[in-house]
PDB file of N, CA and C in Angstrom:
ATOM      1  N   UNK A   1     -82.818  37.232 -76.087  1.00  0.00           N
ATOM      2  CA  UNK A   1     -82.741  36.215 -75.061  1.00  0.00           C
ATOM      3  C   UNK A   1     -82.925  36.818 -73.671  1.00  0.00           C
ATOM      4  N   UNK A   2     -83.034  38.165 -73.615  1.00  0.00           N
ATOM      5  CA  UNK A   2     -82.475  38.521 -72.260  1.00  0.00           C
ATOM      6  C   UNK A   2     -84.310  39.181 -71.242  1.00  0.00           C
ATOM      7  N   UNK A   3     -85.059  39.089 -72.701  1.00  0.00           N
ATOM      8  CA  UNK A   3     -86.685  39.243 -72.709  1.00  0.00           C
ATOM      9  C   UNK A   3     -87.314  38.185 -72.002  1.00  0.00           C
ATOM     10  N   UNK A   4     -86.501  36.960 -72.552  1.00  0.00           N
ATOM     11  CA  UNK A   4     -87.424  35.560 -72.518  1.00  0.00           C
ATOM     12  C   UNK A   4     -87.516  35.930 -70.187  1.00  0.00           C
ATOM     13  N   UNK A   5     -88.772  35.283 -70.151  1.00  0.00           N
ATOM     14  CA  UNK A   5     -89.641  35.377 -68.791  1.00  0.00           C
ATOM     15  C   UNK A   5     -88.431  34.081 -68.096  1.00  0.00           C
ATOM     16  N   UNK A   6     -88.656  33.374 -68.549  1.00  0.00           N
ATOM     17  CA  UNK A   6     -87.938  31.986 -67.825  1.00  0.00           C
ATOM     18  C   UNK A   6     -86.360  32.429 -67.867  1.00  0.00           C
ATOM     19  N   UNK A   7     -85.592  32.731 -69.331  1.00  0.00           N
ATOM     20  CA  UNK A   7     -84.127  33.435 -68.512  1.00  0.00           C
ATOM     21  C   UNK A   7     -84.016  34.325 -67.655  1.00  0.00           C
ATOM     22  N   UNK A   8     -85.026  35.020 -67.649  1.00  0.00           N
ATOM     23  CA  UNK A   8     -85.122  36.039 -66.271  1.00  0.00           C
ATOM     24  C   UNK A   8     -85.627  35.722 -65.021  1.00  0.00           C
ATOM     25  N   UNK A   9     -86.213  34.527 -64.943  1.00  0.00           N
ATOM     26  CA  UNK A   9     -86.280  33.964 -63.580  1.00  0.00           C
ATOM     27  C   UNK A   9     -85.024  32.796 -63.026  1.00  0.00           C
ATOM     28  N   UNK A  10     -84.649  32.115 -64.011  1.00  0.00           N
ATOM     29  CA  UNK A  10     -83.649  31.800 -63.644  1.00  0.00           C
ATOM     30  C   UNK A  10     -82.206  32.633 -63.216  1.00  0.00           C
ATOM     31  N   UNK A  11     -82.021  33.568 -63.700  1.00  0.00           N
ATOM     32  CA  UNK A  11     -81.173  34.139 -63.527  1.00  0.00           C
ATOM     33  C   UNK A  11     -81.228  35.106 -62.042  1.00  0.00           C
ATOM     34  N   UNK A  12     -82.146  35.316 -61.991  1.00  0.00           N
ATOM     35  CA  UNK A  12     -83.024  36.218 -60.669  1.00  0.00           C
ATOM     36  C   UNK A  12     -82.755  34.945 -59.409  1.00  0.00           C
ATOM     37  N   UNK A  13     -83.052  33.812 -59.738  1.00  0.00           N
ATOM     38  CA  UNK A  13     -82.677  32.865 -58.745  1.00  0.00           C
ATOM     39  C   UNK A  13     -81.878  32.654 -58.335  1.00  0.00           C
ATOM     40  N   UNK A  14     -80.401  32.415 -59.431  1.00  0.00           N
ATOM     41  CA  UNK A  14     -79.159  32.326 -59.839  1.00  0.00           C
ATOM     42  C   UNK A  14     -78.315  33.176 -58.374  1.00  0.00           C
ATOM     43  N   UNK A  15     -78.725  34.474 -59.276  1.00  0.00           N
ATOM     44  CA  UNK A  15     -78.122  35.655 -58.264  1.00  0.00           C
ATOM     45  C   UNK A  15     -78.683  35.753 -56.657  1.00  0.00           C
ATOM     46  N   UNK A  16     -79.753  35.463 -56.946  1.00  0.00           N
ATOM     47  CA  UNK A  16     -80.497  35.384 -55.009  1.00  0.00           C
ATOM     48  C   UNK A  16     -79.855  34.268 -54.774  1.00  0.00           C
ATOM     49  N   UNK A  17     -79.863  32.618 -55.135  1.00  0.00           N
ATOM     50  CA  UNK A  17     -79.201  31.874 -54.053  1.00  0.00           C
ATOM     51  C   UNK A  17     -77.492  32.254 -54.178  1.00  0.00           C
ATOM     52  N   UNK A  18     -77.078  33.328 -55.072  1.00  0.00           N
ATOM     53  CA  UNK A  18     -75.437  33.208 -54.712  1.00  0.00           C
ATOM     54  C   UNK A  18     -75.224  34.831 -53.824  1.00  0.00           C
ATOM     55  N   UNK A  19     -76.436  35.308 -53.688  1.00  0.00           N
ATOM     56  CA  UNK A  19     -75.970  36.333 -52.861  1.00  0.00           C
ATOM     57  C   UNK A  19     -76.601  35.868 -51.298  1.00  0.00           C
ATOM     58  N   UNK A  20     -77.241  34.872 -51.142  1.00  0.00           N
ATOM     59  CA  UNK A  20     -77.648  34.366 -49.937  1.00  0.00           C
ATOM     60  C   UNK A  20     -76.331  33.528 -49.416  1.00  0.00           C
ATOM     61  N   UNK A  21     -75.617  32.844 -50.462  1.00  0.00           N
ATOM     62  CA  UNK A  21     -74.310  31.978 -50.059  1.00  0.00           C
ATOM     63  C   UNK A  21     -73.036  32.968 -49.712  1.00  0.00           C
ATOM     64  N   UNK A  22     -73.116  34.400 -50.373  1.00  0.00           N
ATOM     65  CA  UNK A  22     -71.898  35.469 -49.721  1.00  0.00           C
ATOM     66  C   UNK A  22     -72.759  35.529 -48.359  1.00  0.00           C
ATOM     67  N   UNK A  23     -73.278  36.229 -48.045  1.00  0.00           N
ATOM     68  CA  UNK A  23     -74.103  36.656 -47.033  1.00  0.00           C
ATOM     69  C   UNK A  23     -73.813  35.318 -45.810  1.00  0.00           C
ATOM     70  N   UNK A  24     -74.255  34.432 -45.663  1.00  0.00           N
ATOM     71  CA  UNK A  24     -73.659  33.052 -45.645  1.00  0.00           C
ATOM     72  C   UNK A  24     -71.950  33.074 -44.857  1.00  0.00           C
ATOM     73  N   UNK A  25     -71.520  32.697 -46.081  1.00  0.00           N
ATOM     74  CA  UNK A  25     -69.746  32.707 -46.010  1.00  0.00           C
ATOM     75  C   UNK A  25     -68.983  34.335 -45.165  1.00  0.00           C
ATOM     76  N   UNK A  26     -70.038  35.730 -45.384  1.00  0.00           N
ATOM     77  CA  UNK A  26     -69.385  36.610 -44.804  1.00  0.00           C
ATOM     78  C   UNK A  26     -69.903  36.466 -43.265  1.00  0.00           C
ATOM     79  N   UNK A  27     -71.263  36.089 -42.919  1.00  0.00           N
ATOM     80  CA  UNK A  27     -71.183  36.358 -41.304  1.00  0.00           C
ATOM     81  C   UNK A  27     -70.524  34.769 -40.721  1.00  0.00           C
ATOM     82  N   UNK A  28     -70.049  33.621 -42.089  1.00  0.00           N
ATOM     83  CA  UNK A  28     -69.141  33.090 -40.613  1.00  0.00           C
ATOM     84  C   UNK A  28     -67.771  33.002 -40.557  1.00  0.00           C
ATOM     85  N   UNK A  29     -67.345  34.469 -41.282  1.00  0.00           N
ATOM     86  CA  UNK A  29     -65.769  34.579 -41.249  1.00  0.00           C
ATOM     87  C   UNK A  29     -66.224  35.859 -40.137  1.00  0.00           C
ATOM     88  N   UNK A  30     -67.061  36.297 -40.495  1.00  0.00           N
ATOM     89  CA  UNK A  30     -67.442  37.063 -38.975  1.00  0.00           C
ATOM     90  C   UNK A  30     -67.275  36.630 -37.583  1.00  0.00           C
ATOM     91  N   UNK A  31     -67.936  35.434 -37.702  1.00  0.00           N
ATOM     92  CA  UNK A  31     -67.950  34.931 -36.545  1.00  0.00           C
ATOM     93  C   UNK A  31     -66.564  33.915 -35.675  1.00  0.00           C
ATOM     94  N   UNK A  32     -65.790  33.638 -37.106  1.00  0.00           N
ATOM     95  CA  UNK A  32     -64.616  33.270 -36.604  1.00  0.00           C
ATOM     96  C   UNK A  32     -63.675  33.952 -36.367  1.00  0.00           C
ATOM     97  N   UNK A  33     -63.638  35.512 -36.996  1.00  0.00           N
ATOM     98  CA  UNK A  33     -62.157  36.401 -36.369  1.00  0.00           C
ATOM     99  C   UNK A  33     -63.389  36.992 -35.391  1.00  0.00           C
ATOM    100  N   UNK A  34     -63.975  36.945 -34.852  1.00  0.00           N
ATOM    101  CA  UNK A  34     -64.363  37.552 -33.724  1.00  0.00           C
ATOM    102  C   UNK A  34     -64.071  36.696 -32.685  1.00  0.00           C
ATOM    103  N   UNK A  35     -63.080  37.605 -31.416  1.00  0.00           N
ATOM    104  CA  UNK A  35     -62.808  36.608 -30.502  1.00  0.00           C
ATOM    105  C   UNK A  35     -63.912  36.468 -29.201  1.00  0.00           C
ATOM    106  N   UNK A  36     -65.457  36.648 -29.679  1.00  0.00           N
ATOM    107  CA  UNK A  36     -66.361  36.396 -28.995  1.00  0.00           C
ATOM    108  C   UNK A  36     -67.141  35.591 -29.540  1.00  0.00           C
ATOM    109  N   UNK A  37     -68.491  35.037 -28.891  1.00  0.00           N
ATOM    110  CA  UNK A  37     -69.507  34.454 -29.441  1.00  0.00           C
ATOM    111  C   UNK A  37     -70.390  35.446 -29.780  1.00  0.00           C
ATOM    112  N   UNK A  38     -70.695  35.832 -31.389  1.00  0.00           N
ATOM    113  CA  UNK A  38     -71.566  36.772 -31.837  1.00  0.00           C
ATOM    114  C   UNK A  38     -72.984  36.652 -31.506  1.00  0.00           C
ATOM    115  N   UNK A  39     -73.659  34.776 -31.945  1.00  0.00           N
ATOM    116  CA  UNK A  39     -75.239  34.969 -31.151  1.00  0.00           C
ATOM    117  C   UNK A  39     -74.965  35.170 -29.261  1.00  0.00           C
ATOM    118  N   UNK A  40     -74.266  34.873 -28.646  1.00  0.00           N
ATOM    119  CA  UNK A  40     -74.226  35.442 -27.690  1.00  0.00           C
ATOM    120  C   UNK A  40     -74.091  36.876 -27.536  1.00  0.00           C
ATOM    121  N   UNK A  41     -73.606  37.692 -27.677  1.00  0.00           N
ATOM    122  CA  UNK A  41     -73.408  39.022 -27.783  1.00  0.00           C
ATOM    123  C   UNK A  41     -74.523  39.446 -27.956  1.00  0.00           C
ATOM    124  N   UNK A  42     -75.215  39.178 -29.396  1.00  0.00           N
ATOM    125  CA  UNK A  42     -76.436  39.632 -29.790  1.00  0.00           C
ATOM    126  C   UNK A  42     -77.858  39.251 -29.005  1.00  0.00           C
ATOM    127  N   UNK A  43     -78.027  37.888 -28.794  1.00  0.00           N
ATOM    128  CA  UNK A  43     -79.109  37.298 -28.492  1.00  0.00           C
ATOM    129  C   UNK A  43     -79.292  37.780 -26.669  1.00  0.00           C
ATOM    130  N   UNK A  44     -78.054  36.947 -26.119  1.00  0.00           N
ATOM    131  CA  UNK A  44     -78.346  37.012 -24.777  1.00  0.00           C
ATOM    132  C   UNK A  44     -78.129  38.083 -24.124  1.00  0.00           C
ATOM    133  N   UNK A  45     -76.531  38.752 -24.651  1.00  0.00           N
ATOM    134  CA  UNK A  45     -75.848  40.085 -23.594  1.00  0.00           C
ATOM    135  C   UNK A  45     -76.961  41.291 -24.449  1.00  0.00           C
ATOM    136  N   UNK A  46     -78.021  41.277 -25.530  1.00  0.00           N
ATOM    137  CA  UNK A  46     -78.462  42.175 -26.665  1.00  0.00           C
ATOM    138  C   UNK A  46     -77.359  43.646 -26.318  1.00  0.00           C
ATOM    139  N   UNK A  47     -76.487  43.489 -27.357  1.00  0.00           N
ATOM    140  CA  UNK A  47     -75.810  44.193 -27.357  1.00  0.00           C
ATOM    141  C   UNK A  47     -75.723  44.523 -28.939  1.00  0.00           C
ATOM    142  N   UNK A  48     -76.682  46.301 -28.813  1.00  0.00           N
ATOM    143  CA  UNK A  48     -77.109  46.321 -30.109  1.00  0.00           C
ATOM    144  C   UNK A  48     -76.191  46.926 -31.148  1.00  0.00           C
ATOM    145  N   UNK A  49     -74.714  47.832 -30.621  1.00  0.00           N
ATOM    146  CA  UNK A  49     -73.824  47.802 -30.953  1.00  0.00           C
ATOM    147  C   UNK A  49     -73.303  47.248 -32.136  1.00  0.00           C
ATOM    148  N   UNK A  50     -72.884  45.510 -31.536  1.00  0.00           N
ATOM    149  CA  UNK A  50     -72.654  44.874 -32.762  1.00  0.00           C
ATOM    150  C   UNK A  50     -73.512  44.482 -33.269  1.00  0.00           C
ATOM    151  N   UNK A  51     -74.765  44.494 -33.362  1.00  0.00           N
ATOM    152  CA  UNK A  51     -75.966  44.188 -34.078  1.00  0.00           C
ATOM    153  C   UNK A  51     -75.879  45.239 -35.278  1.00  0.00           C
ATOM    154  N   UNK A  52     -76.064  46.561 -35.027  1.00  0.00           N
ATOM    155  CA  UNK A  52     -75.855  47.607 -36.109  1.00  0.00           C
ATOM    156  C   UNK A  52     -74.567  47.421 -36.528  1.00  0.00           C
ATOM    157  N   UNK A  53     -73.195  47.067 -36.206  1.00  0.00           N
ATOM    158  CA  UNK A  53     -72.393  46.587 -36.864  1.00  0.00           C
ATOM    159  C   UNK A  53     -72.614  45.965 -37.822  1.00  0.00           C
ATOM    160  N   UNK A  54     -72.958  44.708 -37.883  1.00  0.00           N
ATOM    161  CA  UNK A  54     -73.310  43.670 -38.390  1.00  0.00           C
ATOM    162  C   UNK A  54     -74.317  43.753 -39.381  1.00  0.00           C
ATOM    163  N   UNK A  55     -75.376  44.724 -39.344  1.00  0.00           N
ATOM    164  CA  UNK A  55     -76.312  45.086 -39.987  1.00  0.00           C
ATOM    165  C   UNK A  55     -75.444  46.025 -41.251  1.00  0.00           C
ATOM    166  N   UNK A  56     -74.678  46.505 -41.094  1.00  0.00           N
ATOM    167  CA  UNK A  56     -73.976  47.857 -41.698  1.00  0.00           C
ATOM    168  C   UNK A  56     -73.363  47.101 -42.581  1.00  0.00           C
ATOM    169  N   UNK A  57     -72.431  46.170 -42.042  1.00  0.00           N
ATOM    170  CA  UNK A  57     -71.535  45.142 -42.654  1.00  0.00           C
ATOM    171  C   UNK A  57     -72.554  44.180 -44.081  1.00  0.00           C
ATOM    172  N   UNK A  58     -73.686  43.818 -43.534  1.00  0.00           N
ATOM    173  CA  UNK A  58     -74.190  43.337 -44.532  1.00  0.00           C
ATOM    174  C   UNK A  58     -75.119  44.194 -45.396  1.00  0.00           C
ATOM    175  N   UNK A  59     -75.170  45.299 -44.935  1.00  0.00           N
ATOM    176  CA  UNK A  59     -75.617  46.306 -45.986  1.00  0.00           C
ATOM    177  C   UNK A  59     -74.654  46.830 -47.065  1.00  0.00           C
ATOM    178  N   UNK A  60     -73.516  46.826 -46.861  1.00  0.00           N
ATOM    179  CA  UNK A  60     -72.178  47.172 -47.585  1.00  0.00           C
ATOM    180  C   UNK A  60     -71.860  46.080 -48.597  1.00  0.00           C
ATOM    181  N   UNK A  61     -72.289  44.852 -47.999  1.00  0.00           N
ATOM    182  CA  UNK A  61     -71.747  43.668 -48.747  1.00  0.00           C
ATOM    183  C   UNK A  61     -73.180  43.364 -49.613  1.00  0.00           C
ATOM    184  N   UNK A  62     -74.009  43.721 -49.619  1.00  0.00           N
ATOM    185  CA  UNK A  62     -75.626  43.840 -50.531  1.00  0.00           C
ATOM    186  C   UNK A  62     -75.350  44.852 -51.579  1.00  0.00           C
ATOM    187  N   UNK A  63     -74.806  45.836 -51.204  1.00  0.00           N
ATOM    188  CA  UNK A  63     -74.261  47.118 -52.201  1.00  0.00           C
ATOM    189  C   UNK A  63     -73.098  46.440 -53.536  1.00  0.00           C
ATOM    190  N   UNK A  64     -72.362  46.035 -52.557  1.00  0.00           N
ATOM    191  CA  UNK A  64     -71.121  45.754 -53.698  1.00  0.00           C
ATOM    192  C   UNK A  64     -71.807  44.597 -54.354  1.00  0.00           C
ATOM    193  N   UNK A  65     -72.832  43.395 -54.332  1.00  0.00           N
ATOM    194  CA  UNK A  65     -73.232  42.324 -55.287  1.00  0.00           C
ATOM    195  C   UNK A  65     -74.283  42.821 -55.710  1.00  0.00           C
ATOM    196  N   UNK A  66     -75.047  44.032 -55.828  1.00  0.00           N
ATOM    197  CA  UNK A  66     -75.518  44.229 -56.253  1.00  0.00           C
ATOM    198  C   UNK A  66     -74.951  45.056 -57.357  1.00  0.00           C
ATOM    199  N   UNK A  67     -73.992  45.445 -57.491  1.00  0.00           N
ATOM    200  CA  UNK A  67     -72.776  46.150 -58.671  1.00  0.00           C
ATOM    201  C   UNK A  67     -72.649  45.436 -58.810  1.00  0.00           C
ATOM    202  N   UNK A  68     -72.333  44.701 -58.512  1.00  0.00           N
ATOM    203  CA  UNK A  68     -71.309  43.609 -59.441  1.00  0.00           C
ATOM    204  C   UNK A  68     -72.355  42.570 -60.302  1.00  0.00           C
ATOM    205  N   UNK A  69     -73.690  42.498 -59.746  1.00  0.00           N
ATOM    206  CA  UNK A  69     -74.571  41.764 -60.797  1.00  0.00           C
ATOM    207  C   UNK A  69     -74.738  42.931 -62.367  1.00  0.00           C
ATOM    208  N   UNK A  70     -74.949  43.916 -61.989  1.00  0.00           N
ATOM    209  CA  UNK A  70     -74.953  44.917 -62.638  1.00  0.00           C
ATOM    210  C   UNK A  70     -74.305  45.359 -63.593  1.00  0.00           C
TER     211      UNK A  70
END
């Protein structure tokens, strides 16, 4: 079963839209214990700082669902 083309695209989907929904849910608990406005920070003040923060943060959190699909 794990051959078949179609369980493997579904499942490939499966996992992409539920690692797009962490990804999702983690930058807006981000954005709520931060006692700033993050697209402000980023966009207007470009403050690349928390940008590579933020980048790091969701590189860490890509690592661990990707174990854990695994």
């Amino acid at each position: 079963m794990s051959n078949d083309p179609v369980w493997t695209l579904i499942s490939t989907l499966f996992y992409a839209g539920l690692g797009v929904v962490f990804f999702g849910f983690s930058f807006w608990v981000v954005t709520m214990i931060a006692p700033f406005s993050v697209r402000k920070e980023i966009e207007e003040d470009q403050n690349i700082a928390l940008a590579i923060i933020l980048g790091a943060v969701f590189i860490g959190l890509s690592i661990i669902i990707a174990a854990a699909i695994t």
